[in-house]
Protein backbone atom coordinates (compact mmCIF):
# COMPACT_ATOMS: atom_id res chain seq x y z
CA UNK A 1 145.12 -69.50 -53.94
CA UNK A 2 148.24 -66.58 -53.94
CA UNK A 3 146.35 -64.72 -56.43
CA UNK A 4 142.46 -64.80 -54.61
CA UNK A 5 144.88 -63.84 -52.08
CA UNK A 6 146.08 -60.62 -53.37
CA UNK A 7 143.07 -59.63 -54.78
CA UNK A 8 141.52 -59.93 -51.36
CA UNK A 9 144.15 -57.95 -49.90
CA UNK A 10 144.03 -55.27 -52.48
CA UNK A 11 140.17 -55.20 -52.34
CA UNK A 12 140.70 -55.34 -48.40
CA UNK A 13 143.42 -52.83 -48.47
CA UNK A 14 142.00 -50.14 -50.85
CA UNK A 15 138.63 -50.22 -48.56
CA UNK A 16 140.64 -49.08 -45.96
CA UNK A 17 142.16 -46.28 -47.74
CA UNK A 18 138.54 -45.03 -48.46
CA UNK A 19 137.12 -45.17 -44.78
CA UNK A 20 140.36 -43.02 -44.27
CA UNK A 21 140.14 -40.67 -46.92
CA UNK A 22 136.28 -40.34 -45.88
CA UNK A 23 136.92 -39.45 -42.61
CA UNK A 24 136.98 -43.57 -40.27
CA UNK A 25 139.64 -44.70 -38.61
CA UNK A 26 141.82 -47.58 -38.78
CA UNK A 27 141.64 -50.09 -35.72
CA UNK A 28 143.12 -48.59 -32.78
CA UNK A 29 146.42 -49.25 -33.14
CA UNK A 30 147.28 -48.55 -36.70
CA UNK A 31 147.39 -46.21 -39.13
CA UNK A 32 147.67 -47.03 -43.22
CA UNK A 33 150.05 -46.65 -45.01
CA UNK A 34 151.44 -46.81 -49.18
CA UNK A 35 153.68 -49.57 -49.76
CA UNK A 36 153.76 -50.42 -53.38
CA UNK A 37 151.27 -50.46 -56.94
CA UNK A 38 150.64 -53.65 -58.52
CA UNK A 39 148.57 -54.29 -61.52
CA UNK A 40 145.60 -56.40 -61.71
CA UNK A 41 143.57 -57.00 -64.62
CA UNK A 42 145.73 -54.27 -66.64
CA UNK A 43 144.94 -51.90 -63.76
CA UNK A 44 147.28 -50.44 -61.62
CA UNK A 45 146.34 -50.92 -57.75
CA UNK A 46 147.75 -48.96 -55.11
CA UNK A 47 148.27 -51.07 -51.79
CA UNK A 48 148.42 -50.23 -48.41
CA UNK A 49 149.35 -52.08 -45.73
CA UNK A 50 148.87 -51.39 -41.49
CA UNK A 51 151.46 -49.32 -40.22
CA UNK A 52 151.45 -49.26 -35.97
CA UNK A 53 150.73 -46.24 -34.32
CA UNK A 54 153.35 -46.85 -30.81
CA UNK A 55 150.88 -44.92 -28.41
CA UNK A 56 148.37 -46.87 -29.06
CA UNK A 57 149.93 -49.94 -29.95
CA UNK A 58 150.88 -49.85 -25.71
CA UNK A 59 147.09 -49.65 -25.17
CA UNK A 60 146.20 -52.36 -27.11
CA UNK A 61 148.17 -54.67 -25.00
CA UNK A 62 147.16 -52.82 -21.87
CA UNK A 63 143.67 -54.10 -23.13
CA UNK A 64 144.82 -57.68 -23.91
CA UNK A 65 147.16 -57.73 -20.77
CA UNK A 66 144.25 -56.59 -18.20
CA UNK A 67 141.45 -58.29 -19.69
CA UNK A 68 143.14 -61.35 -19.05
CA UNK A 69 144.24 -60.45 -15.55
CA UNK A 70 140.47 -59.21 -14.37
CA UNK A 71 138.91 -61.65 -16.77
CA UNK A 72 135.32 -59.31 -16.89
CA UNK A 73 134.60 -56.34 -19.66
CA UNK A 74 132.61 -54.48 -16.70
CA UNK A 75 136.01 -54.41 -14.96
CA UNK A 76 138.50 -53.59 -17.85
CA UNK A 77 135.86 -50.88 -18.60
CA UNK A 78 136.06 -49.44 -15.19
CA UNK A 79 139.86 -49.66 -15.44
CA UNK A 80 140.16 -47.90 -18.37
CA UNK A 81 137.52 -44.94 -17.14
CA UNK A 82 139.86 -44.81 -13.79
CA UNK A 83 142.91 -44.35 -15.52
CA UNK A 84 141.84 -41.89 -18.09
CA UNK A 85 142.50 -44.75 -21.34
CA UNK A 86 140.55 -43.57 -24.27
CA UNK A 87 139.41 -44.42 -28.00
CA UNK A 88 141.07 -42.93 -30.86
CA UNK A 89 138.57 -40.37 -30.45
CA UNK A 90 139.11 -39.51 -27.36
CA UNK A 91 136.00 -41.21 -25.61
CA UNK A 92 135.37 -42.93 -22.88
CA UNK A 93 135.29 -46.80 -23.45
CA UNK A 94 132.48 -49.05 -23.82
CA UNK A 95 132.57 -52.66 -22.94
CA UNK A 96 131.29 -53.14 -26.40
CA UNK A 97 133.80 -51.18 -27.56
CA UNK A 98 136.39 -53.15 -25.87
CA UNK A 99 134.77 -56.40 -27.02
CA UNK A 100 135.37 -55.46 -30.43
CA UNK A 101 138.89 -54.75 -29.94
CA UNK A 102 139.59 -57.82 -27.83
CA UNK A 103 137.79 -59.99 -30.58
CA UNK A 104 139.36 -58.15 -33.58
CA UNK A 105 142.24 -60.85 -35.00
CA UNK A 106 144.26 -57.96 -36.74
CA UNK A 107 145.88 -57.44 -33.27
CA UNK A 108 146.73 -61.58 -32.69
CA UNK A 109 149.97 -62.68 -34.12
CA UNK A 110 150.10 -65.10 -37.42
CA UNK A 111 151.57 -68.23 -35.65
CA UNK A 112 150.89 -71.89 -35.16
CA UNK A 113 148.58 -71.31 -32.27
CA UNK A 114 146.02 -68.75 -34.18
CA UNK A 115 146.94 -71.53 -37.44
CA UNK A 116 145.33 -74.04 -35.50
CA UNK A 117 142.50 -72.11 -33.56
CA UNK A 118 141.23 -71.16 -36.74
CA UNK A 119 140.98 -74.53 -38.10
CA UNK A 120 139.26 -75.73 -35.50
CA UNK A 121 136.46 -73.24 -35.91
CA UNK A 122 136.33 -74.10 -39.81
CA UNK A 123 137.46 -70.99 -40.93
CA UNK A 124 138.47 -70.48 -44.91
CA UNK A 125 142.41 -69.41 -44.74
CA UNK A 126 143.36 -68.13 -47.66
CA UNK A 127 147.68 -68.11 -46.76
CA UNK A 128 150.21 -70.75 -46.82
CA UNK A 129 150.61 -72.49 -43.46
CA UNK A 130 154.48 -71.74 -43.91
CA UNK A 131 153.29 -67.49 -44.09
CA UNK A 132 151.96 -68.20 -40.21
CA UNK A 133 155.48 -66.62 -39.27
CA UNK A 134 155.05 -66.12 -35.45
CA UNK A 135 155.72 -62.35 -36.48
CA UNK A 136 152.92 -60.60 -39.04
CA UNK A 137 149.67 -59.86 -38.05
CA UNK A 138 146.29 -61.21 -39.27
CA UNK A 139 143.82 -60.10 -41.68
CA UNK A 140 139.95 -60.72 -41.78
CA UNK A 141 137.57 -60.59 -44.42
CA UNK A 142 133.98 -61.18 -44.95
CA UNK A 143 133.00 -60.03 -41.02
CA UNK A 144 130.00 -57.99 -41.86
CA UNK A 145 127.45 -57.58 -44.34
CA UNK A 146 124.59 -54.93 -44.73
CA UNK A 147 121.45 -56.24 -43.85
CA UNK A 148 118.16 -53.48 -44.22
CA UNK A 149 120.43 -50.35 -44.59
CA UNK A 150 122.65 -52.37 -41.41
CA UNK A 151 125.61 -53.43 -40.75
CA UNK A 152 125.81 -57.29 -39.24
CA UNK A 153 128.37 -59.50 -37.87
CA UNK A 154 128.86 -62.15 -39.74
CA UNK A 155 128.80 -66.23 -37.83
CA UNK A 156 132.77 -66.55 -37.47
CA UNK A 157 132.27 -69.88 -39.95
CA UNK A 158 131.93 -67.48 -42.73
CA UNK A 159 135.30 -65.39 -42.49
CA UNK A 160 137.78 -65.56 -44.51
CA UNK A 161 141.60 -65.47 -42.46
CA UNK A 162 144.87 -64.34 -44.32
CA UNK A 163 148.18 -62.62 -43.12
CA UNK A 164 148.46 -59.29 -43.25
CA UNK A 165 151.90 -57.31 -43.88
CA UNK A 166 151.57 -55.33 -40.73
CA UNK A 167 153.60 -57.04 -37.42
CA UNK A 168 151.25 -58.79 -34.69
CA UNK A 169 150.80 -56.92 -31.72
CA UNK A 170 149.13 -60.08 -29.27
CA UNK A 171 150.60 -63.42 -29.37
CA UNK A 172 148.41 -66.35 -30.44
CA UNK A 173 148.25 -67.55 -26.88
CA UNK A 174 147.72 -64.70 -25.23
CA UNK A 175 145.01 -63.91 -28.40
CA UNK A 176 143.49 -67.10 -28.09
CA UNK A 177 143.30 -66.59 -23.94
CA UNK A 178 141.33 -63.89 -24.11
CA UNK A 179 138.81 -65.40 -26.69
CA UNK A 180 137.62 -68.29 -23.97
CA UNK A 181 137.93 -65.91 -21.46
CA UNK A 182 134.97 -63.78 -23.90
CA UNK A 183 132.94 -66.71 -24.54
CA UNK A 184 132.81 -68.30 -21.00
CA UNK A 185 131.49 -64.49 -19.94
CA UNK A 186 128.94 -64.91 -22.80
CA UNK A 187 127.69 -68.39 -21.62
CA UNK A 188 127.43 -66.85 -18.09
CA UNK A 189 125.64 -63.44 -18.66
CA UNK A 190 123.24 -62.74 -16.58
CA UNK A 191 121.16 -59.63 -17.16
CA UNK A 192 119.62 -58.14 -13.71
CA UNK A 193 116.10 -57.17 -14.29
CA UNK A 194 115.38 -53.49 -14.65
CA UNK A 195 112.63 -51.40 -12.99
CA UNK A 196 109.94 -51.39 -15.02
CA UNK A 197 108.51 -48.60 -13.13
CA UNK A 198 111.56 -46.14 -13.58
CA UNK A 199 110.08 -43.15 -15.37
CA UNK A 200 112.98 -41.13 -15.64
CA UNK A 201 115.41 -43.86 -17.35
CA UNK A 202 117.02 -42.29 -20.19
CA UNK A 203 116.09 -38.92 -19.24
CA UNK A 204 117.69 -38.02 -15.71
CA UNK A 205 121.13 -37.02 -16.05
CA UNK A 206 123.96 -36.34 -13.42
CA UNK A 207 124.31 -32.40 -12.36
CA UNK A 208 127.67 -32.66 -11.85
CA UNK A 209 129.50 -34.93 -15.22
CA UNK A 210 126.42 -35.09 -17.34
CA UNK A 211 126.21 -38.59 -17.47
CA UNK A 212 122.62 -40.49 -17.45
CA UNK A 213 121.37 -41.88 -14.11
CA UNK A 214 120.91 -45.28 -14.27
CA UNK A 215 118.68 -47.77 -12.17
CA UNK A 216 120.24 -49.45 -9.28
CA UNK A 217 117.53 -51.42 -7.60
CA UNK A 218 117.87 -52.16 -3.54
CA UNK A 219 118.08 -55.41 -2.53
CA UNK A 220 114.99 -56.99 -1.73
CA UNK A 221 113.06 -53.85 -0.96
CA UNK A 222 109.42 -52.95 -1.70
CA UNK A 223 107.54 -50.01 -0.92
CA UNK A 224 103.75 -50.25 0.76
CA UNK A 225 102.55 -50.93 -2.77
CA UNK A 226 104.36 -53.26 -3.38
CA UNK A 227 107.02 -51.76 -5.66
CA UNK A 228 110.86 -52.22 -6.05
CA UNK A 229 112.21 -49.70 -4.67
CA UNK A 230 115.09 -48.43 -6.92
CA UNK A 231 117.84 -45.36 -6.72
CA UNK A 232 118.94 -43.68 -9.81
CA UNK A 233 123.00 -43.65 -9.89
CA UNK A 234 125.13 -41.34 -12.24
CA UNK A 235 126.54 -43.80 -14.60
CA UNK A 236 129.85 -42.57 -14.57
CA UNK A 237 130.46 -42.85 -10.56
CA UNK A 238 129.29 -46.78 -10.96
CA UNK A 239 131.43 -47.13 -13.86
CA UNK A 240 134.54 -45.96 -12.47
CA UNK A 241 133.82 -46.82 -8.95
CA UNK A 242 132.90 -43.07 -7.64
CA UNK A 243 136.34 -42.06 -8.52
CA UNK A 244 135.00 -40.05 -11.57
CA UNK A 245 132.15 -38.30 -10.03
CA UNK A 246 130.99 -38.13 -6.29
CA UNK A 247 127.47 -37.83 -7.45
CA UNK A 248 125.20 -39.06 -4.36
CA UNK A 249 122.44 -41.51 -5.47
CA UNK A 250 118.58 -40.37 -5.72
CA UNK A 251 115.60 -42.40 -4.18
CA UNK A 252 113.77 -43.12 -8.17
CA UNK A 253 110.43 -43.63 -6.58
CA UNK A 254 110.04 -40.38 -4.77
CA UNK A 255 112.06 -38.58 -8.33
CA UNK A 256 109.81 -40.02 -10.56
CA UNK A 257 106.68 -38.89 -8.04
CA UNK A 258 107.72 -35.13 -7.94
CA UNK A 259 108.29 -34.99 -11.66
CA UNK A 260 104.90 -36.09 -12.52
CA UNK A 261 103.67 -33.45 -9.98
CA UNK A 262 105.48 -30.67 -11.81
CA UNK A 263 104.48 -31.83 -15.20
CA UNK A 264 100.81 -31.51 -14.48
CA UNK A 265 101.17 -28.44 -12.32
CA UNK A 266 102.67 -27.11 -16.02
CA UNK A 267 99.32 -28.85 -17.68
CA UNK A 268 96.60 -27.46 -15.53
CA UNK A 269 94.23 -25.14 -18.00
CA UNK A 270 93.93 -23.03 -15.03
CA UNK A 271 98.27 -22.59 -14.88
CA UNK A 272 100.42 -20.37 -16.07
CA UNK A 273 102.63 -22.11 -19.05
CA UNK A 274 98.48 -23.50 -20.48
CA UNK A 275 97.62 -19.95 -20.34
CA UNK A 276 100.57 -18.72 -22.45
CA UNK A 277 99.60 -21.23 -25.01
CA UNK A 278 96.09 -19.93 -25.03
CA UNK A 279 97.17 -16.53 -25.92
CA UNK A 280 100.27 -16.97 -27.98
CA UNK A 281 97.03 -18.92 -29.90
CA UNK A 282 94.49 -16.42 -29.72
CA UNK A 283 97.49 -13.80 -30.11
CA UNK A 284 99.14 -14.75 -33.43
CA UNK A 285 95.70 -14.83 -34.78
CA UNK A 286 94.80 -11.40 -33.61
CA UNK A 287 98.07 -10.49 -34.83
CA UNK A 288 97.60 -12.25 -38.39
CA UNK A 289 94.63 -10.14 -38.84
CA UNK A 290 96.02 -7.45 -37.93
CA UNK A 291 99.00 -7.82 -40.50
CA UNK A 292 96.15 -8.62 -43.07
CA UNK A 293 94.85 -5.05 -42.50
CA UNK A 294 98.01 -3.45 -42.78
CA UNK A 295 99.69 -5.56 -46.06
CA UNK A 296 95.93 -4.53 -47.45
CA UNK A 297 96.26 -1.04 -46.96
CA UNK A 298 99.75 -0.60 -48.21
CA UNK A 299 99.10 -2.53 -51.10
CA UNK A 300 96.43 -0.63 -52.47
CA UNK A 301 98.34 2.42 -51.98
CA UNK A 302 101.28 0.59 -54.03
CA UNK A 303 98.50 0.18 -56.79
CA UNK A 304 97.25 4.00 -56.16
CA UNK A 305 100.99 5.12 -56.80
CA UNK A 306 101.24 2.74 -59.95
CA UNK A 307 98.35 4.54 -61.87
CA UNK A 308 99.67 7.88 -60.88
CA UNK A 309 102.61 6.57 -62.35
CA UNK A 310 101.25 5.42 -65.75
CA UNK A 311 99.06 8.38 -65.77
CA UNK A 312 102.43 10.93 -66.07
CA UNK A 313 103.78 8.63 -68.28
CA UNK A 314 101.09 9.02 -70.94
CA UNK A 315 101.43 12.72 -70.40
CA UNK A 316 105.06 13.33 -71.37
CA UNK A 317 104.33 12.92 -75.03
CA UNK A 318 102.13 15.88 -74.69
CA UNK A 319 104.15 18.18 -72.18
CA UNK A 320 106.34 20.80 -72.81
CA UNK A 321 109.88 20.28 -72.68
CA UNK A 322 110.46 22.21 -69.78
CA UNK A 323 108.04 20.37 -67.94
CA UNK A 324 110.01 17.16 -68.60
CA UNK A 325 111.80 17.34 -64.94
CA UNK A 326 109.29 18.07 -62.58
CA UNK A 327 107.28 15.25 -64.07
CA UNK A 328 110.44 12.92 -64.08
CA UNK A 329 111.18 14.27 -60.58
CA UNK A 330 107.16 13.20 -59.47
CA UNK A 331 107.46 9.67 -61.51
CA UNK A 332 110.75 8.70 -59.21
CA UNK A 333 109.23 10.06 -55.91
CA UNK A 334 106.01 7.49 -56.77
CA UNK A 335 108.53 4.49 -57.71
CA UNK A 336 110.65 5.41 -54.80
CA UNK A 337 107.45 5.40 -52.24
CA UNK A 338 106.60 2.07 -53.96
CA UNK A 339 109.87 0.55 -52.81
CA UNK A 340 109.21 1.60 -49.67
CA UNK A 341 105.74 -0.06 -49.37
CA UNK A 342 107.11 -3.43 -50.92
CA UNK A 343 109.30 -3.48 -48.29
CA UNK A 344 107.00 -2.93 -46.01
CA UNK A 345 104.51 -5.55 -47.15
CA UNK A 346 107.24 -8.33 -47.15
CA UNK A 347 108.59 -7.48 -43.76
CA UNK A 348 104.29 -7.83 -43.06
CA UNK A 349 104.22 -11.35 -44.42
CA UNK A 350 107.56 -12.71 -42.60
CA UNK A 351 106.20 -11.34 -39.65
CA UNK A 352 102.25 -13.06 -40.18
CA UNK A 353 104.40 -16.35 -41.28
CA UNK A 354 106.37 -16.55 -38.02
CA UNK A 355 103.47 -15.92 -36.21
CA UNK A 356 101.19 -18.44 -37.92
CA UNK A 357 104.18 -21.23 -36.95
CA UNK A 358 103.77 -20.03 -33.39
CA UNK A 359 99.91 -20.77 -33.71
CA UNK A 360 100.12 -23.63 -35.47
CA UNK A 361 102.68 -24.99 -32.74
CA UNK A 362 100.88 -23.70 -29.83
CA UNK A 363 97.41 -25.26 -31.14
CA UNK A 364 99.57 -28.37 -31.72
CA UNK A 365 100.61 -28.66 -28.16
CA UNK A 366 97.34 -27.76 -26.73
CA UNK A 367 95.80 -30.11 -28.89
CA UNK A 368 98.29 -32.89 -27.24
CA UNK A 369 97.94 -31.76 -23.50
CA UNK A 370 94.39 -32.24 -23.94
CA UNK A 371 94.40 -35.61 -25.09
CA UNK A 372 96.89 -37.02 -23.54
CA UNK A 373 98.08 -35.05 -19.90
CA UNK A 374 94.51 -34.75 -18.71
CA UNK A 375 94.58 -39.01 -18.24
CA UNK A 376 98.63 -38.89 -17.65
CA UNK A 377 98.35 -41.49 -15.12
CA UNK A 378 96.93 -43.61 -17.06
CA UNK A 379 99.49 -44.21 -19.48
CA UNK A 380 102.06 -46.32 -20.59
CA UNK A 381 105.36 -46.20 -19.78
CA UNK A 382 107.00 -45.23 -22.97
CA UNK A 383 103.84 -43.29 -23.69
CA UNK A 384 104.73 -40.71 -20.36
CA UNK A 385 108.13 -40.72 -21.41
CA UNK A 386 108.12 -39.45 -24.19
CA UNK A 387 105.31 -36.83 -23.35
CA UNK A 388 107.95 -35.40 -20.88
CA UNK A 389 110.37 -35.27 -23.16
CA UNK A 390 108.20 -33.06 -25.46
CA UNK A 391 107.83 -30.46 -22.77
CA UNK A 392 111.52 -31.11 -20.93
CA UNK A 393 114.62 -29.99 -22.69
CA UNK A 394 116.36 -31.40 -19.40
CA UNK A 395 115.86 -32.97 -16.28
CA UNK A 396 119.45 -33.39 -13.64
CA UNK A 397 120.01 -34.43 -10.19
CA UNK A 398 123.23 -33.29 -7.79
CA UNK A 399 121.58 -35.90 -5.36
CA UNK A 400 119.65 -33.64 -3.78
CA UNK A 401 117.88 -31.57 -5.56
CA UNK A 402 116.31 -32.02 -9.32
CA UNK A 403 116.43 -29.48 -11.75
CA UNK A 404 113.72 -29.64 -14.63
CA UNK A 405 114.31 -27.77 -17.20
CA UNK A 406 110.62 -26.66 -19.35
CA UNK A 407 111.00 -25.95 -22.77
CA UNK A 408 110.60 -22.05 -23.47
CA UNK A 409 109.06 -21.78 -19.65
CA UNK A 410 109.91 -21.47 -16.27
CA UNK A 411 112.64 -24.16 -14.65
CA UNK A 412 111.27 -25.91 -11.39
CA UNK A 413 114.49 -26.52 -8.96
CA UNK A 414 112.54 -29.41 -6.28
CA UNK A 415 114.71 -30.29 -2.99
CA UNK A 416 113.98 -33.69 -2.81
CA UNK A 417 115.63 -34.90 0.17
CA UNK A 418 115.83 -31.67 2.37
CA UNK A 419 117.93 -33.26 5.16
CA UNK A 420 119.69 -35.88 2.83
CA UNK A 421 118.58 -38.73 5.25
CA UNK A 422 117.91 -40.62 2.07
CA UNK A 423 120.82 -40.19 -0.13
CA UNK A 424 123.76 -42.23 -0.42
């Protein structure tokens, strides 16, 4: 059992050192570090062990400490955004990425309460009862596997528990606390329904932070059609409570109703961005043929120059000497004219090739607008999305006013609310 042990450990250990050397991380918290070389099988091993990283080791249990005093991810996360706590990487944190922190045993000390947790959940522990110490740290093994080029969490059943060299951060209790307090939120998640009708989810973002707008649906309100009525709220002002960004919510309905007005003002064969199509079309092919012409002409002066060229090199076996440089003087004038017209004939072809992209995208787009804008309404939801997002390199609201950005056109700045009546 020692040695499956160590070989775990190693195997564990030297995995580690790759995601490091490759460019991961360690779990917040930790760093790795060299402690020894054993040998295994006639090989030598090096192995690492978890060294702790003190700043972050005191957000760790800032993590552990709060969860269990607000007892909701949705709250830790807005407590972390409010008082500027961040990943490794310096990112804002996720309740998912909080979850897997708060679920992660490295952090949970090796004592008699985690002994016995474990047990009880028919885990495989691969350590001596007497190595549950009260002071080193836990390892895990056998969490994930790689299912259709993914990564998976494995059922908890399947792990494999062992102590770890490092020194616990989170005592079993406290460890164990916050695991119940995880599973009772699971067991009472309740997911509010969405608005099916939001066009601009995933695509509206906040003028001020950058953050996406997310649905927040009003209580029990319809419109005369008998839709939810819904507001789109930076993400970032719910998160952290509108201490992060004063961001004033935006009436979706009457958003989503003035985008779809601009994109088929855009659309219209009769308006102005259709009409550039058109002629960057009918352009690049005028200009192709064009090019043709010219890359035709030069090249058959390039051939003209080529015979000349031949021609005074048959005659230099039967000049006179003294005619040798004036005839070497004409040959390198011809080759040097040549050079010139290759030149010429490439910079030709870029130019036709660059063109012929433009065509081919601009008939491509037409092609699309035709098929699909001229019955816009009529589409599905996904469907319209994603046809704005072909012509929209942005879309952002300050509350007020939205700001569509057209790709390679004009942007379209629309005052939604002109007295603000309706923003919050």
């Amino acid at each position: 059992m020692i040695q499956l042990q160590s070989v775990l450990e190693i195997i564990c250990l030297n995995l580690l050192k790759l995601v490091v050397g490759f460019g991961g991380i360690t779990p917040t918290g930790f760093g790795s570090e060299q402690i020894e070389n054993i040998t295994v099988d006639g090989k030598v091993r090096k192995l690492y062990k978890l060294s702790p990283i003190d700043s972050e080791v005191r957000i760790v249990k800032i993590l552990f400490d709060k969860m269990r005093e607000l007892k909701s991810q949705t709250k830790l996360e807005t407590y972390t955004i409010q008082n500027d706590i961040k990943t490794k990487n310096n990112k804002v944190y996720t309740r998912w990425g909080l979850k897997n922190i708060l679920m992660n045993p490295v952090y949970a000390v090796a004592d008699k309460d985690t002994l016995q947790y474990f047990k009880n959940l028919h885990v495989d522990i691969y350590a001596d009862e007497k190595e549950f110490d009260g002071i080193h740290g836990l390892m895990v093994y056998n969490k994930t596997e790689k299912k259709k080029r993914q990564v998976v969490k494995r059922d908890i059943n399947d792990w494999i528990i062992a102590v770890g060299k490092h020194e616990g951060i989170i005592s079993g209790k406290e460890w164990i606390e916050v695991q119940n307090i995880l599973h009772q939120n699971s067991e009472m998640r309740y997911r509010k329904p969405g608005a099916s009708n939001a066009l601009l989810s995933g695509i509206l973002r906040c003028e001020y932070c950058g953050s996406l707008m997310r649905i927040k649906l009003r209580h029990n309100v319809v419109d005369r059609e008998g839709r939810r009525v819904f507001d789109y709220m930076c993400e970032l002002k719910d998160k952290s409570r509108k201490q992060k960004c004063q961001c004033k919510n935006i009436n979706g309905l009457e958003a989503d109703r003035l985008v779809m007005e601009e994109i088929k003002k855009l659309v219209v064969p009769t308006g102005e961005f259709y009409q550039a199509l058109k002629n960057l079309s009918t352009d690049a092919f005028s200009q192709d043929s064009k090019n043709s012409e010219e890359v035709k002409t030069l090249k058959t002066l390039r051939n003209k120059n080529e015979k000349d060229i031949n021609l005074l090199l048959d005659k230099i076996k039967y000049i006179d000497v003294e005619l040798l440089d004036d005839l070497s003087t004409q040959i390198k004038k011809l080759k040097q004219a040549n050079k010139e017209i290759e030149k010429q004939i490439k910079e030709l072809a870029n130019i036709n090739y660059d063109e012929m992209s433009d065509k081919e995208t601009a008939d491509l787009v037409l092609n699309v607008l035709d098929n699909y804008f001229t019955s816009f309404d009529t589409l599905d939801l996904n469907t319209k999305r994603n046809m704005i997002k072909l012509l929209v390199s942005s879309i952002t609201s300050d509350g007020e006013d939205i700001n569509i950005n057209f790709i390679g056109a004009r942007n379209v700045k629309d005052n939604i609310f002109p007295t603000g009546k309706n923003c919050k």
